[in-house]
Protein backbone atom coordinates (compact mmCIF):
# COMPACT_ATOMS: atom_id res chain seq x y z
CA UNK A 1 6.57 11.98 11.84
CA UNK A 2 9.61 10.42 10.74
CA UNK A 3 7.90 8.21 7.90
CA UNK A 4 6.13 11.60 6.45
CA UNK A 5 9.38 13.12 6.23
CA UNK A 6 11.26 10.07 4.59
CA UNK A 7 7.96 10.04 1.78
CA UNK A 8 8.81 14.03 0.92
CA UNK A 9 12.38 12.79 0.79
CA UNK A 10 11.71 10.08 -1.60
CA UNK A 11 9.11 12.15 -3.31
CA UNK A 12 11.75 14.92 -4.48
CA UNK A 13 14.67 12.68 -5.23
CA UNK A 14 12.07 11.02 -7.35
CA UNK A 15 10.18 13.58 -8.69
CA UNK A 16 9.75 12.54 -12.44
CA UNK A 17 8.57 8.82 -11.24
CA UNK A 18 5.90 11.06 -9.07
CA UNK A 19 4.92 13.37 -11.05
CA UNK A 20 4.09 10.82 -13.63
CA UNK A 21 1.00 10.60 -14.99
CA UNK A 22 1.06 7.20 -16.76
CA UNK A 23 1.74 5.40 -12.70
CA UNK A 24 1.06 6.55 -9.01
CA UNK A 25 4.33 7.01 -6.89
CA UNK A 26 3.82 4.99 -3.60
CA UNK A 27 6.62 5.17 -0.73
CA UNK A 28 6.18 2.18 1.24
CA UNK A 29 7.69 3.28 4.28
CA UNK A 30 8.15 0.92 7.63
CA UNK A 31 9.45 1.92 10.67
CA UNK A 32 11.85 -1.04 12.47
CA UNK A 33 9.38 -1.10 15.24
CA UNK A 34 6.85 -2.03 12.45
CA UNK A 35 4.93 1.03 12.44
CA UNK A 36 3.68 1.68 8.88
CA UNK A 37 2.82 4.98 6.91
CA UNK A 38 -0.82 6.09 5.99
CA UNK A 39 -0.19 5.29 2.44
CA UNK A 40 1.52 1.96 2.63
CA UNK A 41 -1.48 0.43 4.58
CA UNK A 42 -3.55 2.22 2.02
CA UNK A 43 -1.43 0.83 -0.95
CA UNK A 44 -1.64 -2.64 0.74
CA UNK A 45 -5.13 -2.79 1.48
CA UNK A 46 -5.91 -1.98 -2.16
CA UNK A 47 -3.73 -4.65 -3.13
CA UNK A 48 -5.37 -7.35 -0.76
CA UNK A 49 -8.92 -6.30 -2.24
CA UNK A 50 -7.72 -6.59 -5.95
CA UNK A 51 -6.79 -9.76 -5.40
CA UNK A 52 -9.69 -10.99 -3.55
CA UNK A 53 -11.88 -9.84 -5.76
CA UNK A 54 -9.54 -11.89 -9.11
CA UNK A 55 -10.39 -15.09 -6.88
CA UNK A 56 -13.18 -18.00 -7.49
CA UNK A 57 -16.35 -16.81 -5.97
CA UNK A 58 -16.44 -19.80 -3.57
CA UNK A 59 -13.07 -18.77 -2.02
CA UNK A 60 -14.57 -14.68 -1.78
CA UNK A 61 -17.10 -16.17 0.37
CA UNK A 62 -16.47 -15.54 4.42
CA UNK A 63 -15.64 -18.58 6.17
CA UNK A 64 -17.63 -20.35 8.35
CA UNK A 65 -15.14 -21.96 10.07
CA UNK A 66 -14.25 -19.76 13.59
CA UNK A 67 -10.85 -18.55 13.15
C-alpha cells in the first residue's frame, strides 16, 4: 500500500522525532482519492474522543433529535 510505504518513508527521514520518547510520531497520510491510513483514522478518532470528553456534560449527551 502506497500510504504504508510513504509512513516508513517519513518514519526514517524522521527518525529522531520517532524514536522520541518524550512524543508519538504520527504520519497522517491521505491519498487524493481520500483514502486514509490505519493510523491517521486512529490518530483522529483519538482526537475526536479527547475532545468530547473536555465538553459540558449536557453537550456529551446523544441527541435526540434524528439526524
Amino acid at each position: 500500500m502506497i500510504l504504508t510505504a510513504a509512513a516508513a518513508t517519513k518514519r526514517r527521514t524522521y527518525s529522531e522525532l520517532a524514536s522520541a520518547d518524550d512524543a508519538h510520531f504520527v504520519v497522517l497520510a491521505v491519498e487524493v482519492a481520500g483514502r486514509w491510513s490505519d493510523e491517521a483514522l486512529d490518530f483522529l478518532r483519538k482526537l475526536a474522543t479527547a475532545r468530547a470528553r473536555s465538553a459540558s456534560k449536557p453537550l456529551q449527551q446523544p441527541s435526540l433529535i434524528p439526524i
